[in-house]
N, C-alpha and C. Protein backbone atom coordinates (compact mmCIF):
# COMPACT_ATOMS: atom_id res chain seq x y z
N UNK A 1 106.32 17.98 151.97
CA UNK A 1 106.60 18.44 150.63
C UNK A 1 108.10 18.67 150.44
N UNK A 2 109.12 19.29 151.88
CA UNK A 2 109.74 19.66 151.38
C UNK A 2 111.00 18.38 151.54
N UNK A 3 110.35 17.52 152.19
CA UNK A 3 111.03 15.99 152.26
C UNK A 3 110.74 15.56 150.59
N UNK A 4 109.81 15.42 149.95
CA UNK A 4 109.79 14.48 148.99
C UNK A 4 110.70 15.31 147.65
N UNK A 5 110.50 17.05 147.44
CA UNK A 5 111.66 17.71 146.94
C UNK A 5 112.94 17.25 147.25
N UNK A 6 113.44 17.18 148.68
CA UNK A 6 114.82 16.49 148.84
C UNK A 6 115.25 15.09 148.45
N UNK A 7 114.19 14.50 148.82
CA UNK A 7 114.60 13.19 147.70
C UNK A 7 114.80 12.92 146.75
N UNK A 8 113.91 13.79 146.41
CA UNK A 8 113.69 13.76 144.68
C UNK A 8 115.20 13.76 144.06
N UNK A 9 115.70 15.38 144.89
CA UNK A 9 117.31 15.97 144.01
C UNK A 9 118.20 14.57 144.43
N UNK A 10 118.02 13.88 145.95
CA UNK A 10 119.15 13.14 145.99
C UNK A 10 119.30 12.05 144.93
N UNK A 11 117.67 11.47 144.73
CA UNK A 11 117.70 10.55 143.86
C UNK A 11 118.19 10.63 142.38
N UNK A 12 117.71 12.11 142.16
CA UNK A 12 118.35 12.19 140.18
C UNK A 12 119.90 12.63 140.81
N UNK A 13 120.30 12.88 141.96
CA UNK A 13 121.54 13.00 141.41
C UNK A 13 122.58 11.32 142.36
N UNK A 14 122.26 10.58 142.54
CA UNK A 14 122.41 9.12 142.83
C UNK A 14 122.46 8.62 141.16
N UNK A 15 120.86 8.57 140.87
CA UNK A 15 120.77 8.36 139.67
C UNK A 15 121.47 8.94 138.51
N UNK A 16 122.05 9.94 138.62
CA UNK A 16 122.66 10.83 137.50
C UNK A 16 124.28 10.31 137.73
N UNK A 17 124.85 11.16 137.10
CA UNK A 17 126.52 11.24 136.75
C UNK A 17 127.18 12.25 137.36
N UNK A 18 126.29 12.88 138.22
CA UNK A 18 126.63 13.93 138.83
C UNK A 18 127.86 13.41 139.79
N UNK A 19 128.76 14.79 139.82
CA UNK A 19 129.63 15.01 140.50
C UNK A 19 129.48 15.96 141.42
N UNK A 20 129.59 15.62 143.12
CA UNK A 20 129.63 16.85 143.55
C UNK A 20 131.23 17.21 144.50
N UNK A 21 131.11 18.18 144.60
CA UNK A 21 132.93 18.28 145.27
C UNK A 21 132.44 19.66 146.81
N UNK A 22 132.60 19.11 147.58
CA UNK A 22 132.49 19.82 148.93
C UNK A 22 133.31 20.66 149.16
N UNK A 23 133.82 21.79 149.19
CA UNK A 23 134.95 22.50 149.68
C UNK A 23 135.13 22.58 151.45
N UNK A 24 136.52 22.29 151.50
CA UNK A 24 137.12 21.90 153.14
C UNK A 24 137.48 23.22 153.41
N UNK A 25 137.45 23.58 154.54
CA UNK A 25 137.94 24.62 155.35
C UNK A 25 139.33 25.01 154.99
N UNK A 26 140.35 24.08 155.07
CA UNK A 26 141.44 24.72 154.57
C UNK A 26 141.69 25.11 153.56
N UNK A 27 140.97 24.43 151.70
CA UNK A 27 140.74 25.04 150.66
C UNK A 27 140.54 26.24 150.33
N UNK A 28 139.67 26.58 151.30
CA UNK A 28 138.51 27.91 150.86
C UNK A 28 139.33 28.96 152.16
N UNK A 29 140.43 28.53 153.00
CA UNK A 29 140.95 29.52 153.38
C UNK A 29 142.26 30.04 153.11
N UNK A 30 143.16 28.90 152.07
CA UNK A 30 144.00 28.87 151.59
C UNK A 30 143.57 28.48 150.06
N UNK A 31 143.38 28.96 149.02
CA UNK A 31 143.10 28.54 147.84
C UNK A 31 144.10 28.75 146.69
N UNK A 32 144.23 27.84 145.98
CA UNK A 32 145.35 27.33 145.07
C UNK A 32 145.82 28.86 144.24
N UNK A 33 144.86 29.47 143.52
CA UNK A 33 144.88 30.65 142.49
C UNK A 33 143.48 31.32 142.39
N UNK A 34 143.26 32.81 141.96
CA UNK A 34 142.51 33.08 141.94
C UNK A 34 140.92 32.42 141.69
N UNK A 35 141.44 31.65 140.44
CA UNK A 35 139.78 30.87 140.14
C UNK A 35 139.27 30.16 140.57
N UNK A 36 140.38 29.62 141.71
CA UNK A 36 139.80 28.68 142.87
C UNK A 36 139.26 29.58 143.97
N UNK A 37 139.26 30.51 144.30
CA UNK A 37 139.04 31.65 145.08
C UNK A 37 137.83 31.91 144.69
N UNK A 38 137.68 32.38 143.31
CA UNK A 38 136.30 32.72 142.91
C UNK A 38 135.35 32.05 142.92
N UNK A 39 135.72 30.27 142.86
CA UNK A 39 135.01 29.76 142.81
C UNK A 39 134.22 28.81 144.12
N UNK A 40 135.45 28.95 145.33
CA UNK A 40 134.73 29.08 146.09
C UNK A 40 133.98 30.03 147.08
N UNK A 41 134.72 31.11 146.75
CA UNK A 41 133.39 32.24 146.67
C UNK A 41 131.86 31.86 146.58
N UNK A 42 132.04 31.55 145.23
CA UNK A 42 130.42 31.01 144.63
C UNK A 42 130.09 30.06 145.21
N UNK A 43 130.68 29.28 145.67
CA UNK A 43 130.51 27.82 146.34
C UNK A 43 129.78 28.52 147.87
N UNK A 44 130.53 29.19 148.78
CA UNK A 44 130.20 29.72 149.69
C UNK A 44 128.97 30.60 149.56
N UNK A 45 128.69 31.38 148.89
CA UNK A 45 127.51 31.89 148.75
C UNK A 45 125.50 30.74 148.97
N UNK A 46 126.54 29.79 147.66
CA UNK A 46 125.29 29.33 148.02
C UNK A 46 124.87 28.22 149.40
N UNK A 47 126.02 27.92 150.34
CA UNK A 47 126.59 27.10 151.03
C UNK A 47 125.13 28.26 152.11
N UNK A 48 125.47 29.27 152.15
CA UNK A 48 125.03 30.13 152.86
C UNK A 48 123.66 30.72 152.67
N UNK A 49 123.26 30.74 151.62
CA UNK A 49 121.79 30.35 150.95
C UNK A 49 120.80 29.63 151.19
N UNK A 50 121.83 28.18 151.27
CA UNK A 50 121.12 27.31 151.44
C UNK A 50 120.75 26.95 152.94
N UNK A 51 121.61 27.39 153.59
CA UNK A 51 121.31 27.00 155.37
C UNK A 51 120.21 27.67 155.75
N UNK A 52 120.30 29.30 155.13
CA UNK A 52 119.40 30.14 155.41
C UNK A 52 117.96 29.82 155.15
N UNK A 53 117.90 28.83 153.78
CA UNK A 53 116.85 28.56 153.18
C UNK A 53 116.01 27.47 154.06
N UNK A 54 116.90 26.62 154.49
CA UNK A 54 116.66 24.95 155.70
C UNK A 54 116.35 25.39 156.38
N UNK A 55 116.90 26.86 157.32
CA UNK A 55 116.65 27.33 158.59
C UNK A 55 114.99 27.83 158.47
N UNK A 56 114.82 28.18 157.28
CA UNK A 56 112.88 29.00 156.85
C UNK A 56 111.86 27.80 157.07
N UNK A 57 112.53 26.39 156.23
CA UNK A 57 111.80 25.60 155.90
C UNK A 57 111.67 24.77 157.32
N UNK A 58 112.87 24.96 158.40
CA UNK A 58 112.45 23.95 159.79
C UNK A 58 111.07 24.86 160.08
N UNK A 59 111.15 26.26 160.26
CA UNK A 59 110.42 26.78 160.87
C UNK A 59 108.86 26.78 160.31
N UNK A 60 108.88 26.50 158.61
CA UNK A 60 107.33 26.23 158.23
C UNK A 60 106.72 25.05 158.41
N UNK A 61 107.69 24.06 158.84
CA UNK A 61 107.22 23.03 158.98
C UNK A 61 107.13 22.70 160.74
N UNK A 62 107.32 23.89 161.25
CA UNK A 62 106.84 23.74 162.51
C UNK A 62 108.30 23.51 164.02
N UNK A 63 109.09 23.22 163.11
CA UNK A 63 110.22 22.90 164.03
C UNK A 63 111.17 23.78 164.10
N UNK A 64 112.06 23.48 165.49
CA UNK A 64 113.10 24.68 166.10
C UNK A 64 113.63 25.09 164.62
N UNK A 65 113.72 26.38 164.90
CA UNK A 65 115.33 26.77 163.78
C UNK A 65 116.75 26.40 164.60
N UNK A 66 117.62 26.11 163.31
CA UNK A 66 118.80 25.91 163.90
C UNK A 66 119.47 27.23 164.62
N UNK A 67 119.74 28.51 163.94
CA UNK A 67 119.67 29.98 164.46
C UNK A 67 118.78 31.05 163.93
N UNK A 68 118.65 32.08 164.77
CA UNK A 68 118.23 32.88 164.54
C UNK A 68 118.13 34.44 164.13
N UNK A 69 118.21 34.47 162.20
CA UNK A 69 118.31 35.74 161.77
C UNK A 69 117.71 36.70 162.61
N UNK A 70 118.06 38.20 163.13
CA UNK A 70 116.97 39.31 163.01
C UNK A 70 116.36 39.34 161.67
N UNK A 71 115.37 40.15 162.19
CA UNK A 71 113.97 40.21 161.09
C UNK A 71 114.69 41.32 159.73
N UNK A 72 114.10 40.98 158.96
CA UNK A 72 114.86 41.71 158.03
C UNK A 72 116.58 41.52 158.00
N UNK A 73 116.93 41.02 158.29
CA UNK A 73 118.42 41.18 157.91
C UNK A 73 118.53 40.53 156.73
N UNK A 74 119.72 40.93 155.58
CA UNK A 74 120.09 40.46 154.42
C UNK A 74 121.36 39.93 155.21
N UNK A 75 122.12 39.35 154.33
CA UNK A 75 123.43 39.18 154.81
C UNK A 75 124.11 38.66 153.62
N UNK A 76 125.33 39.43 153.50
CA UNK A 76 126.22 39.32 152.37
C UNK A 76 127.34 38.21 152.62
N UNK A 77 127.88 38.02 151.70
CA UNK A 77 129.06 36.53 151.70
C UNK A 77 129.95 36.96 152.25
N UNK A 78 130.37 38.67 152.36
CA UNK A 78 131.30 38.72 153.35
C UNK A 78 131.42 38.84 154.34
N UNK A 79 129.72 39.35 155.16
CA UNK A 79 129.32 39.17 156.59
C UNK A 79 129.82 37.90 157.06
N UNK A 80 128.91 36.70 156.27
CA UNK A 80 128.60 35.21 156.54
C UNK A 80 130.42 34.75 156.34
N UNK A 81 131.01 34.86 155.56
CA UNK A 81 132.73 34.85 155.58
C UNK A 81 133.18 35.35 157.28
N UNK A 82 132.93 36.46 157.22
CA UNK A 82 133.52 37.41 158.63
C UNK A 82 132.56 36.09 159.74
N UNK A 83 132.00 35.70 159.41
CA UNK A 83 131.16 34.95 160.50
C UNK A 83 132.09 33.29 160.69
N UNK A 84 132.63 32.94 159.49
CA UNK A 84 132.71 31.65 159.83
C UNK A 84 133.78 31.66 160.29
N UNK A 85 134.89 32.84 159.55
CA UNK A 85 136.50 33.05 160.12
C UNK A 85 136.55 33.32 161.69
N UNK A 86 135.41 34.28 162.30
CA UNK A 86 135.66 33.95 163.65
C UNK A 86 135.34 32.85 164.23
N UNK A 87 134.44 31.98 163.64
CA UNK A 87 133.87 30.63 164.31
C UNK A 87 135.51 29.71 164.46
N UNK A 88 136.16 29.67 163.66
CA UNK A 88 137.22 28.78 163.19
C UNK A 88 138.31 29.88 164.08
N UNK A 89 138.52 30.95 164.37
CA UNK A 89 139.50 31.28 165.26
C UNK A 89 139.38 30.73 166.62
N UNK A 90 138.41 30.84 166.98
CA UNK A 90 137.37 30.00 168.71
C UNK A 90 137.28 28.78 168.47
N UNK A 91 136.80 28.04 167.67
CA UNK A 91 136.74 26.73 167.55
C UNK A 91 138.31 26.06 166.80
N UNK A 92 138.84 26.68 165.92
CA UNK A 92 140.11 25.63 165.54
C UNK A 92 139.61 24.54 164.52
N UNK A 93 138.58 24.33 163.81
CA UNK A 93 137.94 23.37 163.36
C UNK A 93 138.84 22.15 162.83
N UNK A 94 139.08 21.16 162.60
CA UNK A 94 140.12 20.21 161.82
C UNK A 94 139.59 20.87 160.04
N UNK A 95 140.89 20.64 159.95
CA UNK A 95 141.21 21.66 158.50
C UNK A 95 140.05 21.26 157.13
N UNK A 96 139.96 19.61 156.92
CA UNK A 96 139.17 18.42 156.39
C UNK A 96 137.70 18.91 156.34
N UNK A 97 137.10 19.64 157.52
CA UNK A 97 135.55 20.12 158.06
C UNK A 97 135.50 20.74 156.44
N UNK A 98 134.11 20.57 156.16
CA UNK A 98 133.20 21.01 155.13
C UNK A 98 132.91 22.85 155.33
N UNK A 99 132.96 23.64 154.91
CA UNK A 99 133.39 24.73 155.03
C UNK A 99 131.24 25.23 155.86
N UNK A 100 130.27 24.41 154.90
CA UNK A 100 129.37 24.43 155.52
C UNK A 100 128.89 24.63 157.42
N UNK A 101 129.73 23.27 157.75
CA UNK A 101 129.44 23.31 159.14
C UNK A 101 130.39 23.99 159.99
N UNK A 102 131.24 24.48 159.57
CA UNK A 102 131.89 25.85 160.34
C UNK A 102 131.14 26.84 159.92
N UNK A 103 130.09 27.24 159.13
CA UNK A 103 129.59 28.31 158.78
C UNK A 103 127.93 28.08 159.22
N UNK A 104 127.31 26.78 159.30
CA UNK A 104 126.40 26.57 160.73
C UNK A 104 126.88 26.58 162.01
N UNK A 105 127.91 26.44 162.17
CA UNK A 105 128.34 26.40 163.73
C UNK A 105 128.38 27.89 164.39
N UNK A 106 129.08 28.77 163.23
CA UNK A 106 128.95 30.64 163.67
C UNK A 106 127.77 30.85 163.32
N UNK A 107 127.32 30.47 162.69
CA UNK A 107 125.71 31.13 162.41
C UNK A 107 124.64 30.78 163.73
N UNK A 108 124.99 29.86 164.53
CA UNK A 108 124.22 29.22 165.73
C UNK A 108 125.02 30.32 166.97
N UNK A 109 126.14 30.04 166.85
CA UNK A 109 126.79 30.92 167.72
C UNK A 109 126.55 32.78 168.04
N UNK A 110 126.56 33.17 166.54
CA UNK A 110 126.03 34.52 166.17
C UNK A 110 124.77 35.08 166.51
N UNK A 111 123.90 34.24 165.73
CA UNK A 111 122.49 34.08 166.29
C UNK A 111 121.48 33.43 166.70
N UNK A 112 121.89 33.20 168.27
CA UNK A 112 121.34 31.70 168.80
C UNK A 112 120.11 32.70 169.35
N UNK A 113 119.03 31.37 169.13
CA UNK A 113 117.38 31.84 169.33
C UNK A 113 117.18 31.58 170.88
N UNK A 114 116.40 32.17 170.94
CA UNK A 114 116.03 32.75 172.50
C UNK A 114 115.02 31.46 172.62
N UNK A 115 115.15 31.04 174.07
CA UNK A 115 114.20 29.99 174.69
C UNK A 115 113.39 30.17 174.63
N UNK A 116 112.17 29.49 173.84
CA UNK A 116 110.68 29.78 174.37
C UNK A 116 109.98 29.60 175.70
C-alpha cells in the first residue's frame, strides 16, 4: 500500500510542473537572510517528519528500521538540528550532501537499534 502511495506522489509530480528544490548542508548551515533560514527551518522539519514517518512504515511492513526512537519520545527541530550538527562535526559531510542524509546518518548514529 505504502509502495503504490509512493508512486502515486512520484508520478503526479513527474507528471505535474512541480518543482522541487532539496536544501544542501551548507545552505541550511549558512543561509543567505532570515527567510531563507525560516524557510529552511520548515524544510527541515518536515525532512525530519518524514524519516520518522519511513522509519514507522519499514517497521509495519515488517522490515528493519533504519534507527531507533525510544518509546514515546517526541522530538523537536531543534533536538533533530542539535542531532545533525553533531553528525556533520564527526563526519565532515561534503558541503553539496542533502541536509536529509546527514540528518539520517545522526539519527542512525543517535539511535542505533539493538540486534535481535
Amino acid at each position: 500500500m505504502i509502495r503504490r502511495a509512493m508512486s502515486a506522489a512520484i508520478l503526479f509530480c513527474v507528471a505535474s510542473s512541480a518543482s522541487v528544490a532539496t536544501v544542501i548542508f551548507k545552505d541550511y548551515k549558512n543561509p543567505r537572510d532570515e527567510l531563507t533560514r525560516n524557510f529552511n527551518k520548515l524544510y527541515f522539519d518536515g525532512v525530519k517528519d518524514g524519516l520518522i514517518a519511513f522509519n514507522v512504515a519499514l517497521v509495519l511492513d515488517g522490515k528493519s528500521p533504519l534507527f531507533c526512537l525510544p518509546p514515546k519520545m517526541g522530538m523537536t527541530v531543534e533536538q533533530a538540528d542539535d542531532i545533525m550538527m553533531r553528525m556533520a562535526e564527526t563526519a565532515a559531510p561534503d558541503p553539496h550532501t542533502p541536509i536529509s542524509i546527514v540528518l539520517l546518518a545522526g539519527l542512525r548514529e543517535t539511535f542505533p537499534c539493538a540486534a535481535k
